[in-house]
C-alpha atoms as a PDB file:
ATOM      1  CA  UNK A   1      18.794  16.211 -10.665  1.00  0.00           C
ATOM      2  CA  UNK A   2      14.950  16.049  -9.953  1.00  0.00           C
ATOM      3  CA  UNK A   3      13.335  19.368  -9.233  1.00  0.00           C
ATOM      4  CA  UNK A   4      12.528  19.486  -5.717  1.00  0.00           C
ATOM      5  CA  UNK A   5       8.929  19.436  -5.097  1.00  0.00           C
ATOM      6  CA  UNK A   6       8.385  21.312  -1.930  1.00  0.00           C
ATOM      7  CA  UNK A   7       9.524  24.647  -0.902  1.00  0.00           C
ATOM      8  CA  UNK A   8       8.576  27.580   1.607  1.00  0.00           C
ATOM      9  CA  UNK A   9       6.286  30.325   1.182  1.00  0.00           C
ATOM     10  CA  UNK A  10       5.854  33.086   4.328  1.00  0.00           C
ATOM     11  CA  UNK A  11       2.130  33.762   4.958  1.00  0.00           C
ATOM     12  CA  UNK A  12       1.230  37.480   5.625  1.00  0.00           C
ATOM     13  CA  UNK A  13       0.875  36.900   9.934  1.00  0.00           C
ATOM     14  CA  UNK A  14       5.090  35.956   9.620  1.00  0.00           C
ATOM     15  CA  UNK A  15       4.039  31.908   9.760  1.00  0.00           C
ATOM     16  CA  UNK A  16       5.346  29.815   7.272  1.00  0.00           C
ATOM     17  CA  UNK A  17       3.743  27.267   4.434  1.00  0.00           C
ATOM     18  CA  UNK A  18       4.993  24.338   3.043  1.00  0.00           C
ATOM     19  CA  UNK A  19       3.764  24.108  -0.725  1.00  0.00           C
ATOM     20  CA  UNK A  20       3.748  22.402  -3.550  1.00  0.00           C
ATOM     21  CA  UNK A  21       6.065  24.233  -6.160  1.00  0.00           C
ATOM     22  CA  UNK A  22       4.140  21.600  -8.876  1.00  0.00           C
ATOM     23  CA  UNK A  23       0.647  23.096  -8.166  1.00  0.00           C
ATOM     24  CA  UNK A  24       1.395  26.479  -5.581  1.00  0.00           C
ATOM     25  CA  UNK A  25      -0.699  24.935  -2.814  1.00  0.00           C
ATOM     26  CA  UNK A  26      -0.002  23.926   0.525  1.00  0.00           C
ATOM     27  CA  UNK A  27       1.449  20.633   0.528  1.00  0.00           C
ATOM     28  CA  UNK A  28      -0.989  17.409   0.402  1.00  0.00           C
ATOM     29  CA  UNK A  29      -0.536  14.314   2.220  1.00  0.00           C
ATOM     30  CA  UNK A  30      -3.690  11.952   1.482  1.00  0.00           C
ATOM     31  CA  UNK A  31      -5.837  14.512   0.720  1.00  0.00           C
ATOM     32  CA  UNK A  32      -4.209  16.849   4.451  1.00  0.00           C
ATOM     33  CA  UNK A  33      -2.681  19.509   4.681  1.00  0.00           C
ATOM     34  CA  UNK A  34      -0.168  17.833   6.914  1.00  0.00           C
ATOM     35  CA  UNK A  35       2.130  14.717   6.906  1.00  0.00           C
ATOM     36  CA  UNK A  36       0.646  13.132   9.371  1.00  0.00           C
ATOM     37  CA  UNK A  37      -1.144  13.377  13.041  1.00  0.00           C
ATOM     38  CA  UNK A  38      -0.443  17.082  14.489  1.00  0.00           C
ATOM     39  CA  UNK A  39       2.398  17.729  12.229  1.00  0.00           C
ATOM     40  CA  UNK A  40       1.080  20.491   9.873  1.00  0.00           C
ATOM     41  CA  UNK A  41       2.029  21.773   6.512  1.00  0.00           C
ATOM     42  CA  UNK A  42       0.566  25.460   7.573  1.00  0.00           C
ATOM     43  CA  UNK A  43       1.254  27.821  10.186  1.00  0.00           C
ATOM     44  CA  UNK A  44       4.650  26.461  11.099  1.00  0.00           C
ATOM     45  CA  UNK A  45       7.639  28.603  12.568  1.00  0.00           C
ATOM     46  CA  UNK A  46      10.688  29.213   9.696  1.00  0.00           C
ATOM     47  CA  UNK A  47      13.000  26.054  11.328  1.00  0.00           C
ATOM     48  CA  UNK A  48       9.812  23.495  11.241  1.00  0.00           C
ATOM     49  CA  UNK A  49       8.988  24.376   8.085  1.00  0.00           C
ATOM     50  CA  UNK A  50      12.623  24.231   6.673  1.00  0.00           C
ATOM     51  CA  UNK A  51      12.777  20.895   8.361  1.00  0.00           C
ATOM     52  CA  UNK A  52       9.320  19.874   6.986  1.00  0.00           C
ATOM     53  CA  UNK A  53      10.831  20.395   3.722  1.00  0.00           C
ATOM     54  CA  UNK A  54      13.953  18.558   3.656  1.00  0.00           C
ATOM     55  CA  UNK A  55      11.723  15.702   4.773  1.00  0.00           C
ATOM     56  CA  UNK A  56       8.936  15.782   2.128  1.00  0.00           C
ATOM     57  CA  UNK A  57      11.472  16.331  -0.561  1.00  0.00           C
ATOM     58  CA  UNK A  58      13.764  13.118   0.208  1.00  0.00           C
ATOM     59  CA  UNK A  59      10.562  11.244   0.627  1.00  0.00           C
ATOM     60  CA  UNK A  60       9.242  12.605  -2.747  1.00  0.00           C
ATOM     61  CA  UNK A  61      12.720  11.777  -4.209  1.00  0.00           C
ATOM     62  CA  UNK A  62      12.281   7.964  -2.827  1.00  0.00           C
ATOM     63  CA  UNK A  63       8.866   7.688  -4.189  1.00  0.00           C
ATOM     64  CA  UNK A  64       9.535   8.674  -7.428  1.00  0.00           C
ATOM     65  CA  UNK A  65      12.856   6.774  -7.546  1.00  0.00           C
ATOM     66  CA  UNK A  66      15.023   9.431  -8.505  1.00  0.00           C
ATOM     67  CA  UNK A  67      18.718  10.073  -7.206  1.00  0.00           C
ATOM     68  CA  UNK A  68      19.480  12.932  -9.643  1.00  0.00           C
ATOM     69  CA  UNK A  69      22.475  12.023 -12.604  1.00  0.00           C
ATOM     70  CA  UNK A  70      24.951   9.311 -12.416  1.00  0.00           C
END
């Protein structure tokens, strides 16, 4: 299986961060912060951002083409 590429991290004010595990930054969507319009990567309640996640990771997994073994 393909290590995921997004994950959580809790900021200090108790909002939450979606980051790149490959580079420790908040995650990067053409050159944003955010996936797209007003949905942000930063500053997002724990249940957004766990959602958030799931979503970037099954897109990353489609991108890259991988399903994990066989």
């Amino acid at each position: 299986m393909a290590p995921q590429r997004y994950d959580l991290r809790q900021e200090p004010d108790g909002t939450w961060t979606v980051i790149d595990v490959f580079t420790g930054w908040p995650a990067m969507i053409n050159g944003q912060a955010q996936i797209s319009g007003d949905v942000q990567a930063t500053g997002l309640d724990m249940e957004e951002a766990d959602d958030l996640v799931d979503l970037m990771n099954l897109q990353d997994v489609r991108r890259r083409g991988t399903t994990g073994p066989t």
